[in-house]
PDB file of N, CA and C in Angstrom:
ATOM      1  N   UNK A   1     -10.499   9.674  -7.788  1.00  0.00           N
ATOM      2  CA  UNK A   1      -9.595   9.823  -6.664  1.00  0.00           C
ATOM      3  C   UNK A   1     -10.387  10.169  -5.407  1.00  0.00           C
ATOM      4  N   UNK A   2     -11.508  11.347  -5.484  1.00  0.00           N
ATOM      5  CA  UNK A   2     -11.985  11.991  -4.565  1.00  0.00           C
ATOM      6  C   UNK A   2     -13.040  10.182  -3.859  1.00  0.00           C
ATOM      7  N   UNK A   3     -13.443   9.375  -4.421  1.00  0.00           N
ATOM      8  CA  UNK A   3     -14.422   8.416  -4.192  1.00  0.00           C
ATOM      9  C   UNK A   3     -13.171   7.253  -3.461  1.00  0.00           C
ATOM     10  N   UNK A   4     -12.044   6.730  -4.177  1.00  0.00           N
ATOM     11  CA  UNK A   4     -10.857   6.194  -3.759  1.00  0.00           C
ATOM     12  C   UNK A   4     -10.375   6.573  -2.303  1.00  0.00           C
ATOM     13  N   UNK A   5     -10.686   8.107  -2.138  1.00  0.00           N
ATOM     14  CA  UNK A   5     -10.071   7.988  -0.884  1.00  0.00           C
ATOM     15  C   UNK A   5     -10.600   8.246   0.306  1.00  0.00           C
ATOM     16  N   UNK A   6     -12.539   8.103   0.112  1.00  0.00           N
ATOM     17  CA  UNK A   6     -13.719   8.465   1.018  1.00  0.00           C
ATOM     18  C   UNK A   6     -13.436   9.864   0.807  1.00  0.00           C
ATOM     19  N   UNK A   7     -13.348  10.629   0.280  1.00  0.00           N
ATOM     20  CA  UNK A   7     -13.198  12.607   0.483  1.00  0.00           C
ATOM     21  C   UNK A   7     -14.577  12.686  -0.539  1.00  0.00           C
ATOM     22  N   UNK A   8     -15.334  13.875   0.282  1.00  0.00           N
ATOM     23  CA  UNK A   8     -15.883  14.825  -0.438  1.00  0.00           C
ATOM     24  C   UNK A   8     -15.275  15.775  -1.517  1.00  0.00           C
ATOM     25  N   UNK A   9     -15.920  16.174  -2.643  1.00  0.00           N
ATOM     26  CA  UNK A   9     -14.667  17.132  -3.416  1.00  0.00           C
ATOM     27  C   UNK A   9     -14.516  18.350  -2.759  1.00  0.00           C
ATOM     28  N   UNK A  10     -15.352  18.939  -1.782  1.00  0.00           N
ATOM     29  CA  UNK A  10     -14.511  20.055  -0.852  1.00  0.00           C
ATOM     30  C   UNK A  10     -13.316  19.626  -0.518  1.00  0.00           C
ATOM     31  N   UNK A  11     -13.712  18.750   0.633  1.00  0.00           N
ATOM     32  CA  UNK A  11     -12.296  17.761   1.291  1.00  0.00           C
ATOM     33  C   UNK A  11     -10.898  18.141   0.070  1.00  0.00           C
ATOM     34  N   UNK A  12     -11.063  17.581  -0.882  1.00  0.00           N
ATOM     35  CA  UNK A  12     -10.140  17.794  -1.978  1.00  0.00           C
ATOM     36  C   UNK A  12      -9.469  18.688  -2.151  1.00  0.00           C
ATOM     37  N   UNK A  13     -10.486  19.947  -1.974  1.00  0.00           N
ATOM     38  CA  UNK A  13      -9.489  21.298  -1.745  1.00  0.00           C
ATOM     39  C   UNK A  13      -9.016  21.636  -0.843  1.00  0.00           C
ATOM     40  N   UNK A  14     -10.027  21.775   0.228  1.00  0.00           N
ATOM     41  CA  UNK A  14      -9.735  22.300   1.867  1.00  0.00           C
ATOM     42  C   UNK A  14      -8.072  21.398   2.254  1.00  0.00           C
ATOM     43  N   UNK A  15      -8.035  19.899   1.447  1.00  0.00           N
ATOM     44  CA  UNK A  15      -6.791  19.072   2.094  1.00  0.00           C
ATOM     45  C   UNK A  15      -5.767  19.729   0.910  1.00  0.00           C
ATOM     46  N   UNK A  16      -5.773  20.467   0.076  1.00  0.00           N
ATOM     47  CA  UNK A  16      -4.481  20.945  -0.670  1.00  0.00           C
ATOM     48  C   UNK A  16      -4.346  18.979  -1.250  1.00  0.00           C
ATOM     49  N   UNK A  17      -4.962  18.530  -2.027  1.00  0.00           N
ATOM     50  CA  UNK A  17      -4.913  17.118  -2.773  1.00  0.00           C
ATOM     51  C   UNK A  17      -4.368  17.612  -4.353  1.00  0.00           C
ATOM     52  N   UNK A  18      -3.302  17.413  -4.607  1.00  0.00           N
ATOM     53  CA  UNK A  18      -2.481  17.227  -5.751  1.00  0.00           C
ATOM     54  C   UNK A  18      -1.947  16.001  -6.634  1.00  0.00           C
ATOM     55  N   UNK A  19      -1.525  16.265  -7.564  1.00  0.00           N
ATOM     56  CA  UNK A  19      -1.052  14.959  -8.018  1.00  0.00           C
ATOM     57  C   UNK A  19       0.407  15.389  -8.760  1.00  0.00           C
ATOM     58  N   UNK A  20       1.692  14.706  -8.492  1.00  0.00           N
ATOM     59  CA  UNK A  20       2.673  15.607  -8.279  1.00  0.00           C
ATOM     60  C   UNK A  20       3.598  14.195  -9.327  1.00  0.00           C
ATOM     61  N   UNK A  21       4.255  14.430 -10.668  1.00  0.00           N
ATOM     62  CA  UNK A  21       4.793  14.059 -11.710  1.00  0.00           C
ATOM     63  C   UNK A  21       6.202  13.587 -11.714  1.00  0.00           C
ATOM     64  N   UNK A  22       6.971  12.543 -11.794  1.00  0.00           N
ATOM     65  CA  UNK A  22       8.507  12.806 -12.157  1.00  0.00           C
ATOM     66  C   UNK A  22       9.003  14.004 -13.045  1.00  0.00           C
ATOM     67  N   UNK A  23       9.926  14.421 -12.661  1.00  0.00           N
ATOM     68  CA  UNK A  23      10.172  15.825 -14.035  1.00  0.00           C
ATOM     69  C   UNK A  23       9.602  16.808 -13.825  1.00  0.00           C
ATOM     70  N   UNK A  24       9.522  17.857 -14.998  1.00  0.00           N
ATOM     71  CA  UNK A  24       9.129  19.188 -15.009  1.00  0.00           C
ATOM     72  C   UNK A  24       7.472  19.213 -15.580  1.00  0.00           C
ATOM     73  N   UNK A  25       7.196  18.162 -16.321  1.00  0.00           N
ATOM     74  CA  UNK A  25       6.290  18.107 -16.875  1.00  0.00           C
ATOM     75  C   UNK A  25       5.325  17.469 -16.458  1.00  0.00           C
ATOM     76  N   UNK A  26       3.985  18.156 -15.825  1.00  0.00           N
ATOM     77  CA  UNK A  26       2.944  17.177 -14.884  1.00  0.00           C
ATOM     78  C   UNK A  26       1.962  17.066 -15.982  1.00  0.00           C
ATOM     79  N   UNK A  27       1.950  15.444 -16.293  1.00  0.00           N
ATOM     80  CA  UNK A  27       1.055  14.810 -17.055  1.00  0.00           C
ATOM     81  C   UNK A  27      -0.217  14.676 -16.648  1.00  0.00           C
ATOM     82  N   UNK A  28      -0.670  14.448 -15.447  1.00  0.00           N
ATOM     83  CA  UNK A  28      -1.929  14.256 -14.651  1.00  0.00           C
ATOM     84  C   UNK A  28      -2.283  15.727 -13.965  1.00  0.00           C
ATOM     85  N   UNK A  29      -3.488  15.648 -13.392  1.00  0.00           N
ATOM     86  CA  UNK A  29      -4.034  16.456 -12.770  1.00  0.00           C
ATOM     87  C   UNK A  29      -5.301  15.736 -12.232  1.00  0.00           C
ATOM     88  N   UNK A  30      -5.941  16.422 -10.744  1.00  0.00           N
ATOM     89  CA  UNK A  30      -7.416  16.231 -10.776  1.00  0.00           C
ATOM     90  C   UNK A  30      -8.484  16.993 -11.168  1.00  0.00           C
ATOM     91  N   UNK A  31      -9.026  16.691 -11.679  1.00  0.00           N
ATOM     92  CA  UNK A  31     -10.400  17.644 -11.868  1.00  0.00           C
ATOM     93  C   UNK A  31     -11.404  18.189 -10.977  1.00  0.00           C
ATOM     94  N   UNK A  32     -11.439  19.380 -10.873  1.00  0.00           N
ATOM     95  CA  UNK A  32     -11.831  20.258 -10.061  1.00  0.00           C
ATOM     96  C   UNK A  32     -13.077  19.774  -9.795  1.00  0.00           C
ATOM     97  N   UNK A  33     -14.222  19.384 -10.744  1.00  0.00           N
ATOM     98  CA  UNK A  33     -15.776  19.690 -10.241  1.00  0.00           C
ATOM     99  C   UNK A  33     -15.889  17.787 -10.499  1.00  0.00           C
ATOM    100  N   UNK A  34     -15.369  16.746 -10.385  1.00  0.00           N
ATOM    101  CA  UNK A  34     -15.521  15.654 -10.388  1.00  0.00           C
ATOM    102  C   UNK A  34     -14.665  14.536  -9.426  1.00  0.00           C
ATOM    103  N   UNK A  35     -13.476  15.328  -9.536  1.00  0.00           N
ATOM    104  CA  UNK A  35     -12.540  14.723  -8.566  1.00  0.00           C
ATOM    105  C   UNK A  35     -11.705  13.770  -9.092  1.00  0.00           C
ATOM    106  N   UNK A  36     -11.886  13.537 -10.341  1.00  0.00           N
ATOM    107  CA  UNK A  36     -11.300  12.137 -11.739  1.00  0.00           C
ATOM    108  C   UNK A  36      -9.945  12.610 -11.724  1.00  0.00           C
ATOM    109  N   UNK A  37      -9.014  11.783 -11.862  1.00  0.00           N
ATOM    110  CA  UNK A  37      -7.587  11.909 -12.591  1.00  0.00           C
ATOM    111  C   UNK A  37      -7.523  11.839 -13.946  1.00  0.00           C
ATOM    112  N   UNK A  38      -6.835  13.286 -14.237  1.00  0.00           N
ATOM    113  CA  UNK A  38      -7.219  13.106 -16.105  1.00  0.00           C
ATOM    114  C   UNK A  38      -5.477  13.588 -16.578  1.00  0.00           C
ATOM    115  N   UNK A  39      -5.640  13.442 -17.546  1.00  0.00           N
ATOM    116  CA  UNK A  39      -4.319  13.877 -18.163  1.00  0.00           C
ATOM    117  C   UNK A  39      -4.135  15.597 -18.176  1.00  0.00           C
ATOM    118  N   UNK A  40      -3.032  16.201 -17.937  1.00  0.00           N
ATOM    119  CA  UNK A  40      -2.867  17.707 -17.892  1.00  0.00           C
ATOM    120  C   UNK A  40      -2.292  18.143 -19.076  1.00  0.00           C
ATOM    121  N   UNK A  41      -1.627  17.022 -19.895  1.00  0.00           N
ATOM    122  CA  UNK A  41      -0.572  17.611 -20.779  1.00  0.00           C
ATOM    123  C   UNK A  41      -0.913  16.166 -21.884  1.00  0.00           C
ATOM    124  N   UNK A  42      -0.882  16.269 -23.751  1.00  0.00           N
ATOM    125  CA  UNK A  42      -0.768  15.322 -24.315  1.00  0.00           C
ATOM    126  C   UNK A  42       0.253  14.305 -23.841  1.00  0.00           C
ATOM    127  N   UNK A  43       0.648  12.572 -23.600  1.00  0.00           N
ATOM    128  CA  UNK A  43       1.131  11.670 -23.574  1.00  0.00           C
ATOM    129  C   UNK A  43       1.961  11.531 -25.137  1.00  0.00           C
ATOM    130  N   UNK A  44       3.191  11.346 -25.489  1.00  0.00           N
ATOM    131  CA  UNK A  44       3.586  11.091 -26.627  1.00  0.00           C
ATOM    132  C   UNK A  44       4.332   9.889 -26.030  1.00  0.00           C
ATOM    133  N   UNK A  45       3.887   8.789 -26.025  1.00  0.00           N
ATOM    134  CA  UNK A  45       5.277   7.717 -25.681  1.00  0.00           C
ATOM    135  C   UNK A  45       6.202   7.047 -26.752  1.00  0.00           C
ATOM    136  N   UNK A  46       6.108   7.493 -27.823  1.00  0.00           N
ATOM    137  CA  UNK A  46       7.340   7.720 -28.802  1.00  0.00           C
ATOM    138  C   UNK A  46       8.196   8.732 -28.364  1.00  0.00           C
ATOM    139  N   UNK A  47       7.585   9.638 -27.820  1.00  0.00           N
ATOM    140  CA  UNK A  47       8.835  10.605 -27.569  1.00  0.00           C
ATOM    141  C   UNK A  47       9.544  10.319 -25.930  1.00  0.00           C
ATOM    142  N   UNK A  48       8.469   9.701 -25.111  1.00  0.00           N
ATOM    143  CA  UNK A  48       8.730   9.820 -23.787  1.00  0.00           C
ATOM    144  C   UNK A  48       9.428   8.598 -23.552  1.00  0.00           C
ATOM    145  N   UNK A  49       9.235   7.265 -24.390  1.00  0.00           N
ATOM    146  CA  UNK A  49       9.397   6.172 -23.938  1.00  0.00           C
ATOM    147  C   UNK A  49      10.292   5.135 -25.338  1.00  0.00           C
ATOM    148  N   UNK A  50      11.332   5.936 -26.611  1.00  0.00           N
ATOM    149  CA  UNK A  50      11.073   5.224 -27.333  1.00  0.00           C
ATOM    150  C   UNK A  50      12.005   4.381 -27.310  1.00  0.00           C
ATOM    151  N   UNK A  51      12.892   4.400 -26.646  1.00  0.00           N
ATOM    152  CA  UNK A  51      13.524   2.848 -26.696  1.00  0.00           C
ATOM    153  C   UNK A  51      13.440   1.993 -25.776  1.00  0.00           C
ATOM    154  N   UNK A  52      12.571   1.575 -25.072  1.00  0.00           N
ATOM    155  CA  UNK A  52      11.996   1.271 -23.957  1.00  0.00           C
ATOM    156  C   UNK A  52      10.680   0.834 -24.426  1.00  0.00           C
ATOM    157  N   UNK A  53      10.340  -1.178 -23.989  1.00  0.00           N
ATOM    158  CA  UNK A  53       9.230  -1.827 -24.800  1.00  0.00           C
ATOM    159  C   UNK A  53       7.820  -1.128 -23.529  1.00  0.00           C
ATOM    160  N   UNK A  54       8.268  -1.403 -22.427  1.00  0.00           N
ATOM    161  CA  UNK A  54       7.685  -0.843 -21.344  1.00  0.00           C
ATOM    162  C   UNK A  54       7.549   0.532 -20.572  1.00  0.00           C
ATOM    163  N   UNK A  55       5.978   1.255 -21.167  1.00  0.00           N
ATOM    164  CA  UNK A  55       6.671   2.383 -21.134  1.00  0.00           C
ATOM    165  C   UNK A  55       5.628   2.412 -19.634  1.00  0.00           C
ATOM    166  N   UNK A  56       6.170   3.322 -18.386  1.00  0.00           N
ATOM    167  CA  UNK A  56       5.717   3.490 -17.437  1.00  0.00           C
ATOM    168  C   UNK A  56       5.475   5.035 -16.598  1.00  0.00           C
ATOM    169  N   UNK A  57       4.740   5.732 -16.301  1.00  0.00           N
ATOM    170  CA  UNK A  57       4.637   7.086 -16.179  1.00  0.00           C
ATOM    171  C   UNK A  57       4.140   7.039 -14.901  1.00  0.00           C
ATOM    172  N   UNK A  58       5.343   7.421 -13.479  1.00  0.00           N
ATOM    173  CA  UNK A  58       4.865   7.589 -12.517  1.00  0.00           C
ATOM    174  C   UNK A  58       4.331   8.471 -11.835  1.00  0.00           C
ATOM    175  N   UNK A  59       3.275   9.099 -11.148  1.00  0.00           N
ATOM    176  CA  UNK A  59       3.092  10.245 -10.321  1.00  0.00           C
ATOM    177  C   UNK A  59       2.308   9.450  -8.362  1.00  0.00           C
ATOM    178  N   UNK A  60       2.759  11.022  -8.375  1.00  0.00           N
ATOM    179  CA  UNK A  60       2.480  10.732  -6.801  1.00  0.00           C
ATOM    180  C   UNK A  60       1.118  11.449  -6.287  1.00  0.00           C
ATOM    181  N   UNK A  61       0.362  10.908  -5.734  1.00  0.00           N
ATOM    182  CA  UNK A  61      -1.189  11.818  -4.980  1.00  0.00           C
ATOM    183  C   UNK A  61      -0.443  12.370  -3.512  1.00  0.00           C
ATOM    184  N   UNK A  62      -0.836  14.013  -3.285  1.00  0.00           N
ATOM    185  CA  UNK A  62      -0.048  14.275  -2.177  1.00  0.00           C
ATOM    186  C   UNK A  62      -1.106  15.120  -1.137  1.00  0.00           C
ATOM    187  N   UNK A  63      -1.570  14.288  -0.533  1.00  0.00           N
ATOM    188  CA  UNK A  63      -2.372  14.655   0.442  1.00  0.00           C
ATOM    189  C   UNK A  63      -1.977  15.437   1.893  1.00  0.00           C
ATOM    190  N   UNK A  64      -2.628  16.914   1.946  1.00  0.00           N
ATOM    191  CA  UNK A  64      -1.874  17.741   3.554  1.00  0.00           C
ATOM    192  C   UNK A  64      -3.209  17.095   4.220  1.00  0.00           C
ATOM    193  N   UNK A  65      -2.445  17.382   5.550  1.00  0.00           N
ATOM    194  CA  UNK A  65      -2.900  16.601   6.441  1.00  0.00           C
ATOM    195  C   UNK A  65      -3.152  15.790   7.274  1.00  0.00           C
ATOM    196  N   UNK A  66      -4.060  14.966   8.183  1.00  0.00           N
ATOM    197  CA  UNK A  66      -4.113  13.461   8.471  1.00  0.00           C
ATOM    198  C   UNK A  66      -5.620  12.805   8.116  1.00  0.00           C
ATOM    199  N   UNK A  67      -5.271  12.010   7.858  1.00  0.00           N
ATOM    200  CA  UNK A  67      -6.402  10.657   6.637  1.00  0.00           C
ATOM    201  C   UNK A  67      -6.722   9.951   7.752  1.00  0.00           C
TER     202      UNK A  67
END
C-alpha cells in the first residue's frame, strides 16, 4: 500500500492511513514496519460467503489529509 501510493511508511502514520471493513469485523489491516495489506482476522468463506458462488470482501483505504 505504502509503495501504491508513493508514501514513505512514516507518511503512513503521520497521514492516520487505515484500512476500514464492511461490518464489525475488520479483516485487513496494514502492517506497521512494511506497509503490506495483510489479513487482521482468519477469512472463513464458508461461513462468510456460503450460499453465494462469488464470494467478495470489500474494504476501504482511508487516507487524512491531501494526496
Amino acid at each position: 500500500v505504502a509503495k501504491d501510493l508513493g508514501l514513505q511508511l512514516p507518511a503512513l502514520r503521520d497521514r492516520g492511513v487505515r484500512v476500514v471493513s464492511e461490518g464489525s469485523t475488520q479483516y485487513f489491516a496494514l502492517h506497521g514496519k512494511t506497509g503490506h495489506l495483510v489479513t487482521a482476522e482468519r477469512i472463513d468463506r464458508e461461513q462468510l460467503c456460503e450460499r453465494v458462488q462469488q464470494c467478495v470482501l470489500r474494504c476501504e483505504l482511508i487516507v487524512e489529509g491531501e494526496m
